[in-house]
Structure formats: C-alpha cells, structure tokens
C-alpha atoms as a PDB file:
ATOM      1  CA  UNK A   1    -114.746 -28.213  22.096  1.00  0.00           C
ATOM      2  CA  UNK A   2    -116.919 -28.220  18.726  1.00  0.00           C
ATOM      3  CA  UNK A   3    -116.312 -29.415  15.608  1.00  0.00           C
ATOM      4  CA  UNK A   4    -117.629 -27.985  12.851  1.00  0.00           C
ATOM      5  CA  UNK A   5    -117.167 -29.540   9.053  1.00  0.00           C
ATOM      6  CA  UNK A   6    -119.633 -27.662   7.398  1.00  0.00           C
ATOM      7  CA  UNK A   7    -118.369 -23.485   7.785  1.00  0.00           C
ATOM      8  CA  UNK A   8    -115.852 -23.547   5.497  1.00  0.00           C
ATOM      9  CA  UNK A   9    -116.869 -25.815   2.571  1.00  0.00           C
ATOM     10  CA  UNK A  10    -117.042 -25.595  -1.281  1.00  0.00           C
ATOM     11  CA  UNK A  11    -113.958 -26.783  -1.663  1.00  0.00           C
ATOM     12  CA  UNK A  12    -113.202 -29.021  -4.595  1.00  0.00           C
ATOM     13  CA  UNK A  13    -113.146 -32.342  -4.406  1.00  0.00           C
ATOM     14  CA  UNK A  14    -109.943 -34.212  -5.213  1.00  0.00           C
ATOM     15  CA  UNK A  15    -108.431 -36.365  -2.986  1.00  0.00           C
ATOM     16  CA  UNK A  16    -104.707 -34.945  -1.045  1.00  0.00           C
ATOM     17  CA  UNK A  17    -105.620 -31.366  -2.315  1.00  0.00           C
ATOM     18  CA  UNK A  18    -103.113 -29.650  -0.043  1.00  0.00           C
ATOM     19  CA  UNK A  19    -100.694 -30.719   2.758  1.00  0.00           C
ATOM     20  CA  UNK A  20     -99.360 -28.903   5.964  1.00  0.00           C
ATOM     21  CA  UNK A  21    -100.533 -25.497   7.040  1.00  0.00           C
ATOM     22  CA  UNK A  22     -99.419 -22.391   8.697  1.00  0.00           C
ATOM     23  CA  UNK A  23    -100.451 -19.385  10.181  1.00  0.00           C
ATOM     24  CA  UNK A  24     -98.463 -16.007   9.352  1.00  0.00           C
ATOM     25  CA  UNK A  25     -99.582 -13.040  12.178  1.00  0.00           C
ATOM     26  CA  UNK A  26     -98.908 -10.452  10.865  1.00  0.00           C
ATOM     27  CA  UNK A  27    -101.313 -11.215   7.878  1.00  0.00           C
ATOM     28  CA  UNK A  28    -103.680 -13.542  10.314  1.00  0.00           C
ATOM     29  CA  UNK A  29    -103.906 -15.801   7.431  1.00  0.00           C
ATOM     30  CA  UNK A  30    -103.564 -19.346   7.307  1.00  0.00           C
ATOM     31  CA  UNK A  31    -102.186 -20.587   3.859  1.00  0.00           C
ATOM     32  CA  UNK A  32    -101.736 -24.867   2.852  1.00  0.00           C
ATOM     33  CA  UNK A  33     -99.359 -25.432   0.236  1.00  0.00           C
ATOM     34  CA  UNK A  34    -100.361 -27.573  -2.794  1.00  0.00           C
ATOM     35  CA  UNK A  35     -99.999 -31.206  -2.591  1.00  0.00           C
ATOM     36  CA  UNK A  36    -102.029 -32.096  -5.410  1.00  0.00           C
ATOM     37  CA  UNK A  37    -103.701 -28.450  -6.670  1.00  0.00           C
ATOM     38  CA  UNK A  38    -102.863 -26.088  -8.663  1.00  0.00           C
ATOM     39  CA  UNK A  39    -102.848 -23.368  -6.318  1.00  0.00           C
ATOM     40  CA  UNK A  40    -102.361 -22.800  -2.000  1.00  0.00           C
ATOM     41  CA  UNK A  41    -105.229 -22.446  -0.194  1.00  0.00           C
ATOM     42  CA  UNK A  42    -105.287 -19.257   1.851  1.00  0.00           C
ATOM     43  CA  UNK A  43    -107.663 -19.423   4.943  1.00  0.00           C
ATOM     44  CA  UNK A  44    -108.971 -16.277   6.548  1.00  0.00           C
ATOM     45  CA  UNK A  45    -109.719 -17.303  10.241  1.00  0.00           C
ATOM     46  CA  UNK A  46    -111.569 -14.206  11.115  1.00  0.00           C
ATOM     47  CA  UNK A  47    -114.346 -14.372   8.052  1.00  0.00           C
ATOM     48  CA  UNK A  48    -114.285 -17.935   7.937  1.00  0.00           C
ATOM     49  CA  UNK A  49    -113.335 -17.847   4.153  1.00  0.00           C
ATOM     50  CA  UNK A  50    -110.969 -19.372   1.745  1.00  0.00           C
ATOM     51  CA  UNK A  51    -109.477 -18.103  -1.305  1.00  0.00           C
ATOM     52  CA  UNK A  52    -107.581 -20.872  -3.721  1.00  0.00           C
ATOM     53  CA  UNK A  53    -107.313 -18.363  -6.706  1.00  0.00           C
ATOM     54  CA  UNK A  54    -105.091 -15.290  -5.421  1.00  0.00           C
ATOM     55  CA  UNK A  55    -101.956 -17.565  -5.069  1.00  0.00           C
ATOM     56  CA  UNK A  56    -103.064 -19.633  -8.157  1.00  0.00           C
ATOM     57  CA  UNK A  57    -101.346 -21.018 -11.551  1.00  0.00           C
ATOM     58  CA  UNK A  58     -99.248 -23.521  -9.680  1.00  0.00           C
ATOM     59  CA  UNK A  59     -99.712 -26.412 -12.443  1.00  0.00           C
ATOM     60  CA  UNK A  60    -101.170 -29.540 -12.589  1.00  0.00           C
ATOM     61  CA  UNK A  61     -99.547 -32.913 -11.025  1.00  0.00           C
ATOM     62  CA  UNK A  62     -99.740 -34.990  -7.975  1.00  0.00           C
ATOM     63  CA  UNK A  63     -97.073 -34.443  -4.720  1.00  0.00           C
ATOM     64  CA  UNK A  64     -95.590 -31.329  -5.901  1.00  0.00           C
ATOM     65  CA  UNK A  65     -94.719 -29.958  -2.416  1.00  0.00           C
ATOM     66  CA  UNK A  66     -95.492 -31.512   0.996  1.00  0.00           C
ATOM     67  CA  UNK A  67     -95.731 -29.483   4.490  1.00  0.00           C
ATOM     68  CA  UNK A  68     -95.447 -25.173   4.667  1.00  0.00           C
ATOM     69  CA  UNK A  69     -93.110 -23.170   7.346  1.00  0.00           C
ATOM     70  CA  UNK A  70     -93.483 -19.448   7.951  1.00  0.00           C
ATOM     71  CA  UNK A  71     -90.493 -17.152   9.003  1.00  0.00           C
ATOM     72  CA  UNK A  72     -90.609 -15.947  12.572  1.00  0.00           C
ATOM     73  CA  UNK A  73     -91.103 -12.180  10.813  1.00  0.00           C
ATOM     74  CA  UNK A  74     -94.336 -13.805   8.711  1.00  0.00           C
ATOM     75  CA  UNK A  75     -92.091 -11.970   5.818  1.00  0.00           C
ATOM     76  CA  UNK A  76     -92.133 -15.475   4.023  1.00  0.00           C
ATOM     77  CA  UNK A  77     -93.431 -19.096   3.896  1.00  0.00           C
ATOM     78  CA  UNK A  78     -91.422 -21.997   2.660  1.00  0.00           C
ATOM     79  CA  UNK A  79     -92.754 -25.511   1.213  1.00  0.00           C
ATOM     80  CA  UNK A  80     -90.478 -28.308   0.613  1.00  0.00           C
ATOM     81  CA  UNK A  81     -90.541 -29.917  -2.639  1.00  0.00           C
ATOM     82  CA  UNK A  82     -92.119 -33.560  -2.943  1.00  0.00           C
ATOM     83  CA  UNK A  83     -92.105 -34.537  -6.893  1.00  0.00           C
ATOM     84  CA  UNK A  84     -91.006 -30.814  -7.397  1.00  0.00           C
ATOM     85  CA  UNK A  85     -87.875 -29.579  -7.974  1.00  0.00           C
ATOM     86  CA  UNK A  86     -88.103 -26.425  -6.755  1.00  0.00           C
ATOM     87  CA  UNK A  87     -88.917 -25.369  -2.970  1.00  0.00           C
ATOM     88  CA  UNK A  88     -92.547 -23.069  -3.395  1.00  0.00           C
ATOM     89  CA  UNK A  89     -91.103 -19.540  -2.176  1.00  0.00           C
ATOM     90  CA  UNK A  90     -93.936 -17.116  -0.419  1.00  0.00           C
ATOM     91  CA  UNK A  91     -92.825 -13.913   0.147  1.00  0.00           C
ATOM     92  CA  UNK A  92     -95.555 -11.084   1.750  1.00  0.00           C
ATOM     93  CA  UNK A  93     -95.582  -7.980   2.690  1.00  0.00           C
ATOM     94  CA  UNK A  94     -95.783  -7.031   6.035  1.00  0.00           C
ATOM     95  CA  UNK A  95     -95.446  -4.190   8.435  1.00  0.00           C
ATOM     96  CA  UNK A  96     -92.193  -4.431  10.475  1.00  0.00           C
ATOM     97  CA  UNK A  97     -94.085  -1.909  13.079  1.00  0.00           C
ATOM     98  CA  UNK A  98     -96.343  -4.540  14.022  1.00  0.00           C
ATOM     99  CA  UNK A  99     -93.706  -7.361  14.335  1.00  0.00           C
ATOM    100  CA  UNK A 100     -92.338  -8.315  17.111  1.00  0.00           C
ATOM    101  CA  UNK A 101     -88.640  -9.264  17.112  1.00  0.00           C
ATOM    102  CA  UNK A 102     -87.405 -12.954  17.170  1.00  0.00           C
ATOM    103  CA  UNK A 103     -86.255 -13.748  21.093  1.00  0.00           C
ATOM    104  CA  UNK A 104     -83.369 -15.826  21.142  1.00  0.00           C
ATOM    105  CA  UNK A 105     -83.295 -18.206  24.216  1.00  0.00           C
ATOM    106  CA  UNK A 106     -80.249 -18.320  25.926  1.00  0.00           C
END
C-alpha cells in the first residue's frame, strides 16, 4: 500500500472543511458534504481532481451537516443536518441502463 498526500492538493485551508464521504457508481464520483464550507467537495477518482465550485453556494457557518449516504440507485445522496435544519438533498442524474437493481437478501 502507498500513501500519497500530495496528488490531490490545493485545497483550502480551514480546519473540519468537510465530513463523511461517498462514492455514487454510476457517476464514479466521490462527493464530502460540507461540515464547515460553503460548498461539497466532489472527487473524481479517475483524473485525480476535485471540484468544490459545481455544487457551491452552500453558506457560511461551522457544523452545518455531518456524514453523506448515497441511494443504492446513486439517483441521490443524503447528509444529515448538524447545526442545520435542513437535511442537504443531492439528487443526479443517472442512467437506469447502467444500474443494477437493489438485491434484497432473503
């Protein structure tokens, strides 16, 4: 195993920026939801890139959600709120073609 800290950098600075992460297939993104910015950080694992501006606008303030889960469809992405008082609602587009359905275990 390797660890690597410098690939994916540039990031600002502030301290608790983002908390919990997920991956959504169908899109084979990765997206944190904001903890303490303004916007969630979307990671693309195949270009090793970030983008904290596309899902942006998300207001200032410390704790406003804490942790991300993805529907088994990677149709949406929940976060629970922490000082918020709203639960942070990702919807996406995705093609149902590629999705595979949700096996229920007996």
């Amino acid at each position: 195993n390797v660890t690597d800290t410098t690939t994916i950098s540039g990031l600002p600075s502030a301290v608790r920026k983002w908390s919990g992460i997920v991956y959504v297939a169908p899109l084979d993104l990765l997206y944190a939801a904001p903890y303490n910015a303004d916007a969630v950080l979307v990671i693309d694992p195949r270009t090793i890139t970030t983008n904290t501006t596309a899902l942006g606008g998300l207001g200032t303030g410390f704790c406003k959600w804490r942790g991300i889960a993805a529907v088994p469809s990677g149709a949406a992405a929940f976060a629970p709120p922490c000082r918020n008082s709203t639960v942070l609602t990702l919807r996406f587009q995705v093609d149902a073609s590629v999705v595979e359905p949700v096996r229920q275990i007996a």
